[in-house]
N, C-alpha and C. Protein backbone atom coordinates (compact mmCIF):
# COMPACT_ATOMS: atom_id res chain seq x y z
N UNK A 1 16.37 -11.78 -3.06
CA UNK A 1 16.67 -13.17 -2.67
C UNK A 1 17.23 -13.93 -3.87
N UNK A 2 18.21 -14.37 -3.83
CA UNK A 2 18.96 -15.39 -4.51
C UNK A 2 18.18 -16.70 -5.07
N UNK A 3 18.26 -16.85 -5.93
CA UNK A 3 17.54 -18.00 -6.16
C UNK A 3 18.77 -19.63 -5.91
N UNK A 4 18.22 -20.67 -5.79
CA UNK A 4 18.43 -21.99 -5.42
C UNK A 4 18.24 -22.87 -6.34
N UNK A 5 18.75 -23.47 -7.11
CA UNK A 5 18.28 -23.88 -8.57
C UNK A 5 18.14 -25.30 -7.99
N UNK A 6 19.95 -25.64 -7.61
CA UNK A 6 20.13 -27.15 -6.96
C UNK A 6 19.31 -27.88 -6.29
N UNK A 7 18.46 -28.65 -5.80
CA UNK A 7 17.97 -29.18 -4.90
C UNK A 7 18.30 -30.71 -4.72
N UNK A 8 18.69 -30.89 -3.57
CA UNK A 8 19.19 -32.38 -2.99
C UNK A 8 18.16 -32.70 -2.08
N UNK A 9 17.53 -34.16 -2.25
CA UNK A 9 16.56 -34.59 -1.24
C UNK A 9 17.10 -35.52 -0.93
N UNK A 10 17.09 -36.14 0.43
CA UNK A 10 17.91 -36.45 1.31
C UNK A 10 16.25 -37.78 2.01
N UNK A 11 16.21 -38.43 1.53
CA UNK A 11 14.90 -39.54 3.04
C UNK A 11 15.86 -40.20 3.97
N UNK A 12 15.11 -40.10 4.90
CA UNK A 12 15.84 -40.79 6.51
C UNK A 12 14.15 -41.06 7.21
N UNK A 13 15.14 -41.55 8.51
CA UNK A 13 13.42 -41.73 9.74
C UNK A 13 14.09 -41.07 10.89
N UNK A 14 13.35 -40.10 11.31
CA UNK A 14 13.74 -40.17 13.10
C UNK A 14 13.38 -40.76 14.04
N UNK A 15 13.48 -40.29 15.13
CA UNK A 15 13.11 -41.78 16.28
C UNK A 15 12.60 -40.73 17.30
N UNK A 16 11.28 -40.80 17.34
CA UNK A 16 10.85 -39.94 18.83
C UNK A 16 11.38 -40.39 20.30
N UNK A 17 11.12 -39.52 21.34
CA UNK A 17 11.28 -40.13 22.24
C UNK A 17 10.76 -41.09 23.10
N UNK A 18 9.01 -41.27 22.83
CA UNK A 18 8.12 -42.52 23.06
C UNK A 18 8.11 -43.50 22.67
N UNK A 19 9.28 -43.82 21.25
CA UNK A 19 9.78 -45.35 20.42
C UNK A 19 9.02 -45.17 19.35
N UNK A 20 8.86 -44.37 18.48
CA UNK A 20 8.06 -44.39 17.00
C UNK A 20 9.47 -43.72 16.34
N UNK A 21 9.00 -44.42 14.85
CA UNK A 21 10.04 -44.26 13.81
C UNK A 21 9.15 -43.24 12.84
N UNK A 22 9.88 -42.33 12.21
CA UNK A 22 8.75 -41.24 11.33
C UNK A 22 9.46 -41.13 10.17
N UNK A 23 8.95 -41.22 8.99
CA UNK A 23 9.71 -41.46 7.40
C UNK A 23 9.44 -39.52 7.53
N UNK A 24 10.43 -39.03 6.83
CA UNK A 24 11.16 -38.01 6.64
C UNK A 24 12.10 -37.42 5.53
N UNK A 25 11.78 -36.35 5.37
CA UNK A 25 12.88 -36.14 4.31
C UNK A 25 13.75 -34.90 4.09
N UNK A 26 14.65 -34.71 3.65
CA UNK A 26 15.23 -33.06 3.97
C UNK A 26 14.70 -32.57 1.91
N UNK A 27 14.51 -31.16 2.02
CA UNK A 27 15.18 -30.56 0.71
C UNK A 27 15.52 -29.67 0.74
N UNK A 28 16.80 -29.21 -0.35
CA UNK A 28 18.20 -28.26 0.08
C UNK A 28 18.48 -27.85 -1.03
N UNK A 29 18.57 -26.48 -1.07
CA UNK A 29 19.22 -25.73 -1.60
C UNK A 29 20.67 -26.01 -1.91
N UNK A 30 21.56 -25.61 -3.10
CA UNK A 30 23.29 -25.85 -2.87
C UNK A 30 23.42 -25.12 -1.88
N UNK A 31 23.12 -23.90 -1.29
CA UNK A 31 23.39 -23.51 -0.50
C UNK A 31 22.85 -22.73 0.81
N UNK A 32 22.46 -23.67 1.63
CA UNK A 32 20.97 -23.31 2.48
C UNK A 32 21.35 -21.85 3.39
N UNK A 33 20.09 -21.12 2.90
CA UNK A 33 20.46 -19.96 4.22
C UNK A 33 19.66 -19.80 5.46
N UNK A 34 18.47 -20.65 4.94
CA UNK A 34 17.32 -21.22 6.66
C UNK A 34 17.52 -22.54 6.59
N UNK A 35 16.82 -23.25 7.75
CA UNK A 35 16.28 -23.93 8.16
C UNK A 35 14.62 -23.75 8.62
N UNK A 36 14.20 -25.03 7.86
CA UNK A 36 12.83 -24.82 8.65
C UNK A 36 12.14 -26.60 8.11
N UNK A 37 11.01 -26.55 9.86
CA UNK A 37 10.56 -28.10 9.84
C UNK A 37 9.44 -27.49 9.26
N UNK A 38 8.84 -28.47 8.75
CA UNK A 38 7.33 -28.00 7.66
C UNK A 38 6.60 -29.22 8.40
N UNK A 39 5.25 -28.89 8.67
CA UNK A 39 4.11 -30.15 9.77
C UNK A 39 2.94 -30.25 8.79
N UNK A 40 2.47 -31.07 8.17
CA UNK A 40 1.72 -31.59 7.51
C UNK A 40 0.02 -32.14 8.13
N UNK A 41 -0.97 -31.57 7.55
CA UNK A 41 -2.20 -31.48 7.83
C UNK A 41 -2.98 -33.19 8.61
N UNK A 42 -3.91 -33.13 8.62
CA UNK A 42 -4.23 -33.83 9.36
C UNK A 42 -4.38 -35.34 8.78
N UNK A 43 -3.78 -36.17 9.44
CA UNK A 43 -3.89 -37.84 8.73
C UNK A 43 -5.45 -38.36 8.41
N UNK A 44 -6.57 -37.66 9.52
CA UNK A 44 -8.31 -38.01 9.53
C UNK A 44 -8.51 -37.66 7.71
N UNK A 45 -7.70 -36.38 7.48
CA UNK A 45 -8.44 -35.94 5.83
C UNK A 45 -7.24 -36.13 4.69
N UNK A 46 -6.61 -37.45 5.17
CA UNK A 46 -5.24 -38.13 4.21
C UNK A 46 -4.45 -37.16 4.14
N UNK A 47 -4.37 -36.45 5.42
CA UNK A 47 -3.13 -35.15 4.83
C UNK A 47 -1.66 -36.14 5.60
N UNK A 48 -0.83 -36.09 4.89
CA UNK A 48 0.63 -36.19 4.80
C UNK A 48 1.65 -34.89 4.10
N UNK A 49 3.09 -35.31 4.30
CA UNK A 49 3.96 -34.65 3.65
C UNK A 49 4.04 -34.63 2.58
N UNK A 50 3.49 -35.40 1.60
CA UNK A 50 3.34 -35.44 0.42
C UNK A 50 1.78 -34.73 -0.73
N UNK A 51 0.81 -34.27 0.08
CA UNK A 51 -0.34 -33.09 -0.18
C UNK A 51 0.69 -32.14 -1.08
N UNK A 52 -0.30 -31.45 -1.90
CA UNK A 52 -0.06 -30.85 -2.99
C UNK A 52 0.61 -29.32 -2.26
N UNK A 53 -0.34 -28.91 -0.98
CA UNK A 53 0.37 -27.75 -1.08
C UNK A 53 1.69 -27.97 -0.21
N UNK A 54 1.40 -28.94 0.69
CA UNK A 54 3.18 -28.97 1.32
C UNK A 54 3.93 -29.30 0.30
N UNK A 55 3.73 -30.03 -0.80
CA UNK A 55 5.03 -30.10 -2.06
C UNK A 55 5.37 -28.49 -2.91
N UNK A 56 4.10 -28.20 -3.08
CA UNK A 56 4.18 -26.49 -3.65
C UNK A 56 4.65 -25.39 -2.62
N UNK A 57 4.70 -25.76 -1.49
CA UNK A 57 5.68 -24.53 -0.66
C UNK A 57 6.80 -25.08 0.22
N UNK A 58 6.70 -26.19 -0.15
CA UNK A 58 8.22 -26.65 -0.02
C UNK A 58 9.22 -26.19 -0.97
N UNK A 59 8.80 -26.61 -2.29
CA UNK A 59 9.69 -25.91 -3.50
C UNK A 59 9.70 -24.46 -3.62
N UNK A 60 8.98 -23.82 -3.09
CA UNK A 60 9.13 -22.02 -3.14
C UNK A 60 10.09 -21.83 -1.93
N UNK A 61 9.93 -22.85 -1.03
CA UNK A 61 11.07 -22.55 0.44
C UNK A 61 12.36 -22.80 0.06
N UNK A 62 12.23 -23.58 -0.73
CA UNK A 62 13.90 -24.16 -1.25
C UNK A 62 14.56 -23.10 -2.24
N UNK A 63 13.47 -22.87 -3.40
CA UNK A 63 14.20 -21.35 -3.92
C UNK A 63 14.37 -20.18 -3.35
N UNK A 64 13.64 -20.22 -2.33
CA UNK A 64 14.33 -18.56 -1.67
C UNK A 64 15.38 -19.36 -0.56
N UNK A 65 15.99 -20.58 -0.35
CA UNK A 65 17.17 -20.93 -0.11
C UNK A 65 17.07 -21.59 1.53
N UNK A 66 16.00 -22.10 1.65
CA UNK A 66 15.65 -22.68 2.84
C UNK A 66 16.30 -24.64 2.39
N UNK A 67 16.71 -24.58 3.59
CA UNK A 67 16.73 -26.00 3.67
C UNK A 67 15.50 -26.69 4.29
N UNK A 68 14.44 -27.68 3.71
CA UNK A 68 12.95 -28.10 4.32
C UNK A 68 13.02 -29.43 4.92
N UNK A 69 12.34 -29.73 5.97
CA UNK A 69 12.35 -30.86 6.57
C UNK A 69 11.36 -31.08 7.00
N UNK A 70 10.78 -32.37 5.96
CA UNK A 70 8.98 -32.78 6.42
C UNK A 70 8.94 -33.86 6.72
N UNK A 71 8.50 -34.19 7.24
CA UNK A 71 8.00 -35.63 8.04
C UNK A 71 6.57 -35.68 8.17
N UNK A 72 6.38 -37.68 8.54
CA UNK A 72 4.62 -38.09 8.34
C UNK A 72 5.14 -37.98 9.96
N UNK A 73 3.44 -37.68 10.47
CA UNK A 73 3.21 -37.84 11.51
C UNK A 73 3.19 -39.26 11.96
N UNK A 74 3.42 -39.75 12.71
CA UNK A 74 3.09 -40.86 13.35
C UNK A 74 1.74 -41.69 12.60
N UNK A 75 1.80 -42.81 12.13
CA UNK A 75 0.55 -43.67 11.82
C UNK A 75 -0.16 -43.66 10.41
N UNK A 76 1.05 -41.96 9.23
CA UNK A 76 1.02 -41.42 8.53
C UNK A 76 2.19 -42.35 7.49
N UNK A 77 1.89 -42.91 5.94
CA UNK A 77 3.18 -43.35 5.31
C UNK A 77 3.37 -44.68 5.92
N UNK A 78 4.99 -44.68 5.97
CA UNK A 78 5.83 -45.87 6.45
C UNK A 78 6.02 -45.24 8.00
N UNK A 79 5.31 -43.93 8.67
CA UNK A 79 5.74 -43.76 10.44
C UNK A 79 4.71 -44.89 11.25
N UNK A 80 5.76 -45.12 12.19
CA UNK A 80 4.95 -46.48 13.11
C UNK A 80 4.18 -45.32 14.22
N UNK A 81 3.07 -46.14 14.87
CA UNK A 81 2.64 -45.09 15.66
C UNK A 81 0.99 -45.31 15.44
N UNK A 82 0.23 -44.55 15.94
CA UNK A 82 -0.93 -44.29 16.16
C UNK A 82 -1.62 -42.71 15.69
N UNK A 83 -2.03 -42.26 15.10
CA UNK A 83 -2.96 -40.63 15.58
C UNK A 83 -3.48 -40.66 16.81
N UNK A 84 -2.96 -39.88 17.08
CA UNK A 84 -3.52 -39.30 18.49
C UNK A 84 -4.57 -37.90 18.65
N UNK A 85 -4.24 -37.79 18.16
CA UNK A 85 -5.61 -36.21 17.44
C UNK A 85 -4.83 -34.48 18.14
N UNK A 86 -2.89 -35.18 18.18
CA UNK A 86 -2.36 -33.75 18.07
C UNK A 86 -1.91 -33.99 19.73
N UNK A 87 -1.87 -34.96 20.19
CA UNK A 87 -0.96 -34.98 21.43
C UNK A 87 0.36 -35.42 21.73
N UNK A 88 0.46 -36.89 21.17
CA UNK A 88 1.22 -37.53 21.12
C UNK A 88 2.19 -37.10 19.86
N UNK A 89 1.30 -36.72 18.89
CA UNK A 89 2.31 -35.63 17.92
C UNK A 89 3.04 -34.51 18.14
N UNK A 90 2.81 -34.50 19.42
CA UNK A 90 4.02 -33.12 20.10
C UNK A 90 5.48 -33.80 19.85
N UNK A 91 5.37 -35.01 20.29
CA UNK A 91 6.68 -35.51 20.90
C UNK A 91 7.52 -35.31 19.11
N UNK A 92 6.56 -35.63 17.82
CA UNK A 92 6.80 -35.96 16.81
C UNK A 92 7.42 -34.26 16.13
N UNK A 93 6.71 -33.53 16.22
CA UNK A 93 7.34 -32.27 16.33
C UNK A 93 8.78 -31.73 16.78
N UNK A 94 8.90 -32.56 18.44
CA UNK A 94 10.28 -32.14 18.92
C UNK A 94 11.59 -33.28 18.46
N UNK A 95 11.18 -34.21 18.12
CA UNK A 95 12.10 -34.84 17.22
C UNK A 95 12.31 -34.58 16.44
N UNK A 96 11.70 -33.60 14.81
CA UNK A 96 11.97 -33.04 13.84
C UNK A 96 12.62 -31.79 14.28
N UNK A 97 12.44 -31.55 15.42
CA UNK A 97 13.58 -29.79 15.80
C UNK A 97 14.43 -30.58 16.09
N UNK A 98 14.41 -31.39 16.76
CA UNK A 98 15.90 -31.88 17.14
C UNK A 98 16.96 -32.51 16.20
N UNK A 99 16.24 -32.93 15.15
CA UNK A 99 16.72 -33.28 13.92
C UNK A 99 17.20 -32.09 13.47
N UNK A 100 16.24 -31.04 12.88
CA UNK A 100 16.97 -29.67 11.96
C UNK A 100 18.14 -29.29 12.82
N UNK A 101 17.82 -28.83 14.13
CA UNK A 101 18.76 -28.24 15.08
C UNK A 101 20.34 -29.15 15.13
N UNK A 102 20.21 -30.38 14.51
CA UNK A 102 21.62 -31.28 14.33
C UNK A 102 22.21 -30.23 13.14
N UNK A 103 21.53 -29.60 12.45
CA UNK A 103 22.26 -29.25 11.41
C UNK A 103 22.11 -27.64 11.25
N UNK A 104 21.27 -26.89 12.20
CA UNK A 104 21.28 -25.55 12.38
C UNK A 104 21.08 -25.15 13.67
N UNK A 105 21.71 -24.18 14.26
CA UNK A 105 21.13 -23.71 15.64
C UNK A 105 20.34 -22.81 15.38
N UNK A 106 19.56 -22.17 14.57
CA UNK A 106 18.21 -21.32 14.09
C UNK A 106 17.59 -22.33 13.11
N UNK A 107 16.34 -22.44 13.59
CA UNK A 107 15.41 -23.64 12.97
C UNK A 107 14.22 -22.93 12.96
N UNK A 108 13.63 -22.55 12.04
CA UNK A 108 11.92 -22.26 12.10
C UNK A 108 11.35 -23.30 11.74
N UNK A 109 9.67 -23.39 11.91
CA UNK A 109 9.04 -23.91 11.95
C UNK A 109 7.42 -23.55 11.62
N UNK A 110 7.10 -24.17 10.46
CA UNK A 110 5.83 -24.16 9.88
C UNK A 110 4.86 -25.29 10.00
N UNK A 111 3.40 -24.95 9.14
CA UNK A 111 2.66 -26.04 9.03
C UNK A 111 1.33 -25.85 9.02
N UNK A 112 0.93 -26.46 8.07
CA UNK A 112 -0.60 -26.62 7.32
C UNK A 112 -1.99 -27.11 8.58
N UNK A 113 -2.50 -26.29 8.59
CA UNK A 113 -4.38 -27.23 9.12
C UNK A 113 -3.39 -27.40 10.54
N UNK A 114 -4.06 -28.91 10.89
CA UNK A 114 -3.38 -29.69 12.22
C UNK A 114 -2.10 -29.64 11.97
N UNK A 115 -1.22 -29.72 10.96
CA UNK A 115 0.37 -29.75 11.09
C UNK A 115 0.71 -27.98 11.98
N UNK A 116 -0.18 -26.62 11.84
CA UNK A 116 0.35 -25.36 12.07
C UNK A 116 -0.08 -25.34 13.74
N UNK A 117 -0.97 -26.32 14.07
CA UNK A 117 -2.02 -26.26 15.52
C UNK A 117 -0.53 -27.01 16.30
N UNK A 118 -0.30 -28.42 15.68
CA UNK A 118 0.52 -28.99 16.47
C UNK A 118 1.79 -27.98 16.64
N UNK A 119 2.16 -27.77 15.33
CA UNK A 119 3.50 -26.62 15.15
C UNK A 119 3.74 -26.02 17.09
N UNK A 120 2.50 -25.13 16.67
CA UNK A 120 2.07 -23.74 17.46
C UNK A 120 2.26 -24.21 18.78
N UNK A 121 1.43 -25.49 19.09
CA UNK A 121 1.36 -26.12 20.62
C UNK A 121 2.62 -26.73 21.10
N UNK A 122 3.00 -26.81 20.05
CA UNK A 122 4.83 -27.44 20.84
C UNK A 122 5.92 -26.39 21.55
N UNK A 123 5.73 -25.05 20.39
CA UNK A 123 6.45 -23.85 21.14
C UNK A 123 5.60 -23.56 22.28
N UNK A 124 4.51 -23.54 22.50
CA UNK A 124 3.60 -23.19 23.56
C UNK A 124 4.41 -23.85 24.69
N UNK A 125 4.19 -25.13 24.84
CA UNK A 125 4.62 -25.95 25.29
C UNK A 125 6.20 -25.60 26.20
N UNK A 126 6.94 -25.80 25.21
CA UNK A 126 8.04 -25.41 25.36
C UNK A 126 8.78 -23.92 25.83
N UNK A 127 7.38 -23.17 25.38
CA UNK A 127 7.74 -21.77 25.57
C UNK A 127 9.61 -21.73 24.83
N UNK A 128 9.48 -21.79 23.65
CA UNK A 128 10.30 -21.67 22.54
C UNK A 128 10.12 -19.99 21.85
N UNK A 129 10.85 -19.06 22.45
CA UNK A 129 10.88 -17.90 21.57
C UNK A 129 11.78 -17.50 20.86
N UNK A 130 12.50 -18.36 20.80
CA UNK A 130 13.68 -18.16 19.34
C UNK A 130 13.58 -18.45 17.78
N UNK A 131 11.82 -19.69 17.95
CA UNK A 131 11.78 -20.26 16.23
C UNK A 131 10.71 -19.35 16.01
N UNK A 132 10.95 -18.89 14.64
CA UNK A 132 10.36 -18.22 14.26
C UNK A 132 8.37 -19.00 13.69
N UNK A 133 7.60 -18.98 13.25
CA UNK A 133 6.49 -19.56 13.44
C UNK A 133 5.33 -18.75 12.50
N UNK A 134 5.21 -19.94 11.14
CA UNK A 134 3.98 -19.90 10.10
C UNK A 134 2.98 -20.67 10.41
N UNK A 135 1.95 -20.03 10.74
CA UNK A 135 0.79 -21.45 10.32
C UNK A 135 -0.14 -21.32 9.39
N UNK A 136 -0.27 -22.29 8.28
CA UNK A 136 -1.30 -21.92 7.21
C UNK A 136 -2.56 -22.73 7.67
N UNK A 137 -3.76 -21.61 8.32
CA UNK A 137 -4.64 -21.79 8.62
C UNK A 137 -5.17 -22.83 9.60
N UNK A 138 -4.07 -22.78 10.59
CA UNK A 138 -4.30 -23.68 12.17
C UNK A 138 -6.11 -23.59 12.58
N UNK A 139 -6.36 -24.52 13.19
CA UNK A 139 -7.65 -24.66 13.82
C UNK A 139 -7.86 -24.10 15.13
N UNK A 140 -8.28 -22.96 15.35
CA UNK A 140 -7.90 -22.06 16.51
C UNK A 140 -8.76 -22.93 17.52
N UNK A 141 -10.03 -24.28 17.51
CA UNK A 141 -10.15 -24.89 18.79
C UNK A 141 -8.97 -26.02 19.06
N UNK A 142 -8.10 -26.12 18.34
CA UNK A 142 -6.94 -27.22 18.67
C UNK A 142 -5.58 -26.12 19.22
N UNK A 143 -5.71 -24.52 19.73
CA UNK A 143 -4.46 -24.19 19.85
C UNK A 143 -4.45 -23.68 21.45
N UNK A 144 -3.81 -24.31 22.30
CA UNK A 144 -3.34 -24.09 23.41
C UNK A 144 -2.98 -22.50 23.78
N UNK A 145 -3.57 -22.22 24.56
CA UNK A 145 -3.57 -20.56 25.10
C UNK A 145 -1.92 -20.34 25.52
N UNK A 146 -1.68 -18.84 25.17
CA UNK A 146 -0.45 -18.19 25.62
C UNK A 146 0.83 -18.85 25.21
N UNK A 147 0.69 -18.50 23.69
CA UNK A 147 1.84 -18.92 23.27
C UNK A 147 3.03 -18.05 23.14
N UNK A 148 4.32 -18.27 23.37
CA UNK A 148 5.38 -17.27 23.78
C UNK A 148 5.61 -16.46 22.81
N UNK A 149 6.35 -15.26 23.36
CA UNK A 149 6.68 -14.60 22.52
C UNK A 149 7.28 -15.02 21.69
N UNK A 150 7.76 -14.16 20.28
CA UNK A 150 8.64 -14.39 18.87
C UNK A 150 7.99 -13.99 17.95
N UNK A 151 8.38 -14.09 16.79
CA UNK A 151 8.39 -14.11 15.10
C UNK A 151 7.04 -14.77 14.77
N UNK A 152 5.77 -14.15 14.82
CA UNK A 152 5.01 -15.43 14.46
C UNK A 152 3.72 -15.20 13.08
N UNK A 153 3.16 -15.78 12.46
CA UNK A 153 2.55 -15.13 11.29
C UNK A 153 1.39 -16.55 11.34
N UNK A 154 0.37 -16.27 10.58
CA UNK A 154 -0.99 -17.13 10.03
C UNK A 154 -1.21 -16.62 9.02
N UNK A 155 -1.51 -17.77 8.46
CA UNK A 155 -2.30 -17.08 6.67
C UNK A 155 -3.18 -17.54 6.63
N UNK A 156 -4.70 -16.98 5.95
CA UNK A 156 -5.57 -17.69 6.12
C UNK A 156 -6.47 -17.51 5.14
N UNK A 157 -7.17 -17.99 4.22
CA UNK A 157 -7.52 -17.37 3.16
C UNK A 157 -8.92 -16.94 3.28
N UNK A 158 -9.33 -16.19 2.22
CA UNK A 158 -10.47 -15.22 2.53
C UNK A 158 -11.77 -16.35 2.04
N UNK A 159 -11.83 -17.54 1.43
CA UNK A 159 -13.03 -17.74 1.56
C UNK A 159 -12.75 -19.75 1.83
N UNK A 160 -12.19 -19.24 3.18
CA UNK A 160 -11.71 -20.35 4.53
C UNK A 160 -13.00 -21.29 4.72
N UNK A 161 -13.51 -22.32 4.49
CA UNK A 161 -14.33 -23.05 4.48
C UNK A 161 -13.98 -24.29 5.87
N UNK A 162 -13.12 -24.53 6.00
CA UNK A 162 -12.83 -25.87 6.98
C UNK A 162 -12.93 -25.86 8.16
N UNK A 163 -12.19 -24.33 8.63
CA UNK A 163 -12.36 -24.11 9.76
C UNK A 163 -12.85 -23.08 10.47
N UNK A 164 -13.17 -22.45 11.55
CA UNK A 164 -13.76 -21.05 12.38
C UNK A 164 -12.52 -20.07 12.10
N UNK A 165 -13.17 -19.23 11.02
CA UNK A 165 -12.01 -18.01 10.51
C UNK A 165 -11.86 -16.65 11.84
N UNK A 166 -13.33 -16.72 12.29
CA UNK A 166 -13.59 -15.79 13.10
C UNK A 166 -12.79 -16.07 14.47
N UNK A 167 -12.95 -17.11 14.56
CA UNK A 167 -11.87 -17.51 16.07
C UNK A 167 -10.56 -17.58 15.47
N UNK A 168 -10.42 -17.91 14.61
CA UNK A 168 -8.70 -17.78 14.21
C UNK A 168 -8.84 -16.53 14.13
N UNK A 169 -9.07 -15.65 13.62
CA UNK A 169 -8.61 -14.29 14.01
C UNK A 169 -8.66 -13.50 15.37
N UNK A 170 -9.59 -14.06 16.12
CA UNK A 170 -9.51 -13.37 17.59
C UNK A 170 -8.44 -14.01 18.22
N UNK A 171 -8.16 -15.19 17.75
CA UNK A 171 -6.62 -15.41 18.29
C UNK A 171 -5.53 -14.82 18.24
N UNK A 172 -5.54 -14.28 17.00
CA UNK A 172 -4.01 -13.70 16.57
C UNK A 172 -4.13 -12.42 17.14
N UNK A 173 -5.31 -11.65 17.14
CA UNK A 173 -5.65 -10.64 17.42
C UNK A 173 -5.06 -10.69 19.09
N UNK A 174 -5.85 -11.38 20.00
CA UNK A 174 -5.50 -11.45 21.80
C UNK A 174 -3.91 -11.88 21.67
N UNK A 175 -3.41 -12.84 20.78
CA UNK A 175 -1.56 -13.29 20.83
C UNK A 175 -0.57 -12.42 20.29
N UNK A 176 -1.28 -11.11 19.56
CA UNK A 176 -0.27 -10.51 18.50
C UNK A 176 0.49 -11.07 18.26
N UNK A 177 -0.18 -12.13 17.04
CA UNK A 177 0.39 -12.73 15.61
C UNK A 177 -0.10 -11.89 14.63
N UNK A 178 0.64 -11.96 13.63
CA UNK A 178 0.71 -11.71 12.31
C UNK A 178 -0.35 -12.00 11.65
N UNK A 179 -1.31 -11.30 11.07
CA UNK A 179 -2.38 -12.44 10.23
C UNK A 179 -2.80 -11.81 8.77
N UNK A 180 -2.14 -12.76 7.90
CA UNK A 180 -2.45 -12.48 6.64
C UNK A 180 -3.71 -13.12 6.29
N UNK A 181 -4.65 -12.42 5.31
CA UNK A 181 -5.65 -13.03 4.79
C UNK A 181 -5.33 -13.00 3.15
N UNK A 182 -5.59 -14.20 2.65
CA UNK A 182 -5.17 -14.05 1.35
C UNK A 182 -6.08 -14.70 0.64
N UNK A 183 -6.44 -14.58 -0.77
CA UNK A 183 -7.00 -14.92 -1.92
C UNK A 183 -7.08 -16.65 -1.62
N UNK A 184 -8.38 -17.34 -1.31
CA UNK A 184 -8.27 -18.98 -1.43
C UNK A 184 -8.92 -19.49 -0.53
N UNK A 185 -8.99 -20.90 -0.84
CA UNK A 185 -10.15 -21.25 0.74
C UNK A 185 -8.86 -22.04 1.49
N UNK A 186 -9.29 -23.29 2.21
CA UNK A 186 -8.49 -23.74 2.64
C UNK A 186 -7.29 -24.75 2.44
N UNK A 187 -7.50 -25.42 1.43
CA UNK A 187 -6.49 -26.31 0.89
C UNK A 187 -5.86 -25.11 -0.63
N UNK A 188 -5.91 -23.75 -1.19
CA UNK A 188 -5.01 -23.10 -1.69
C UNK A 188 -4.67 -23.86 -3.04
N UNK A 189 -5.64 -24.48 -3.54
CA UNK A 189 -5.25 -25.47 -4.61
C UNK A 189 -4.77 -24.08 -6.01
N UNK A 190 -3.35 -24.71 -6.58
CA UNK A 190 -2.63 -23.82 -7.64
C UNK A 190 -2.15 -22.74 -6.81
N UNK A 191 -2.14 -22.65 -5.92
CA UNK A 191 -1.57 -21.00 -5.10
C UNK A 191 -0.55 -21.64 -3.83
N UNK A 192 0.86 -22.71 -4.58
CA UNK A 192 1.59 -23.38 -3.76
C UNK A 192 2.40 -22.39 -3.67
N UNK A 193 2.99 -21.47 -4.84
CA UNK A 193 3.61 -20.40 -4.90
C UNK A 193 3.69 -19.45 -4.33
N UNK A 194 2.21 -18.79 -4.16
CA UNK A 194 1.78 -17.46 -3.35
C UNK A 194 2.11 -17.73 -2.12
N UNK A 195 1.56 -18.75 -1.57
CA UNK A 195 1.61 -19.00 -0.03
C UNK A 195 2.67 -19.18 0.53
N UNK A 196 3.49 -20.34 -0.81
CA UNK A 196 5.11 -20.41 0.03
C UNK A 196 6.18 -19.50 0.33
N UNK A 197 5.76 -18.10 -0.56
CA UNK A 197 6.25 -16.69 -0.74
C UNK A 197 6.00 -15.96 0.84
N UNK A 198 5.00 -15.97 1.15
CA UNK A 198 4.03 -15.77 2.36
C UNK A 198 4.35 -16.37 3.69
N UNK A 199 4.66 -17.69 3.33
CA UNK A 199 5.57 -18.86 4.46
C UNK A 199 6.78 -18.43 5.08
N UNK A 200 7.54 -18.12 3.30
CA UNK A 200 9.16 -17.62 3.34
C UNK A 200 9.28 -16.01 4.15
N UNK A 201 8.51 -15.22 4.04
CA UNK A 201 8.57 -14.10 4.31
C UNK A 201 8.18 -13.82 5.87
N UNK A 202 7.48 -14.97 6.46
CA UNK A 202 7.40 -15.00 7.97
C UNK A 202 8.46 -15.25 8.85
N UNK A 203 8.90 -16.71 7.82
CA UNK A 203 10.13 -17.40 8.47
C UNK A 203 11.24 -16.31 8.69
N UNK A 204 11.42 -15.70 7.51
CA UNK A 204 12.68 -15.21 7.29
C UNK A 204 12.61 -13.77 8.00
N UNK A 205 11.63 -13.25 8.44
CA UNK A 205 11.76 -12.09 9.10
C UNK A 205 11.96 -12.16 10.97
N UNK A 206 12.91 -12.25 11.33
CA UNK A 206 13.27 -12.97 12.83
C UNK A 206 13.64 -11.49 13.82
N UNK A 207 13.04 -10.19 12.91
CA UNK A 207 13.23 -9.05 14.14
C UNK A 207 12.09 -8.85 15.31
């Protein structure tokens, strides 16, 4: 993989389809060879786009040449809106695809805690089997049954404190997903690197 030295960050807002505005931002490679939306952990435990590890595997996504696009959830930052506890954040999800997809017709899609649950439930939803699909350590009681086929991976680290490791794995196990277990508990503090390596290598594998 080529490395990406350049990086251009780009802030904008999108506009869901329920009337909320969501602060947003792109980062780019000189020369992007993915796309991918990155979903940010839960607003209840101050998680935003700006948490240490979405900034640390954002920048590992951008050197292996991803173009990244994170956004606050709704009620998160400068986004107008409410928490809804991962419902009304669907809609917030399909406005950030619809955003990347302005600028790629292959868009993957990641995301931390509640950012990988919502991720997950929108392709569900949608029954979307073309984006490819990371989640770092989704909350397997927030993930909607029978999610479609595709490309899909979890990472989850081996001494996982936040959430039910054991049900996240019988998930992936009954969905055949991907499931990495790796070195860390749940917030991965100093291991923005490892994981975003881990992120990149899900995204980017689309057979």
């Amino acid at each position: 993989m080529a490395a990406h030295n350049t990086v251009v960050t780009e802030r904008f807002t999108i506009n869901t389809t329920d009337g909320e505005t969501l602060e947003a931002r792109w980062d780019s490679p000189a020369r992007p060879e993915f796309t991918t939306v990155f979903c940010h952990p839960s607003p209840i435990d101050r998680g935003s786009m700006m948490a240490p590890l979405m900034i640390g595997v954002t920048q590992k996504l951008v050197s292996r040449g991803h173009e990244v696009l994170r956004f606050n959830f709704r009620g998160v930052g400068e986004s107008s809106g409410e928490y809804s506890g991962g419902e009304a954040e669907l809609a917030d999800v399909a406005a950030a695809m619809a955003s990347a997809r302005e600028r790629s017709e292959q868009v993957g899609i990641a995301g931390w805690s509640f950012g990988a649950a919502v991720a997950l439930n929108w392709l569900t939803l949608e029954q979307s089997t073309g984006a490819p699909y990371v989640g770092i350590a989704p909350p397997a009681d927030r993930l909607r049954e029978n999610p479609p086929a595709g490309p899909k991976r979890v990472i989850l680290g081996s001494r996982e404190q936040v959430i039910d490791s054991d049900a996240l794995k019988s998930f992936c196990i009954q969905n055949g997903i991907d499931l990495i277990i790796t070195p860390g508990d749940h917030f991965f503090h100093g291991r923005g690197r490892r994981i975003g390596n881990l992120v990149a290598e899900g995204l980017e594998d689309t057979d």
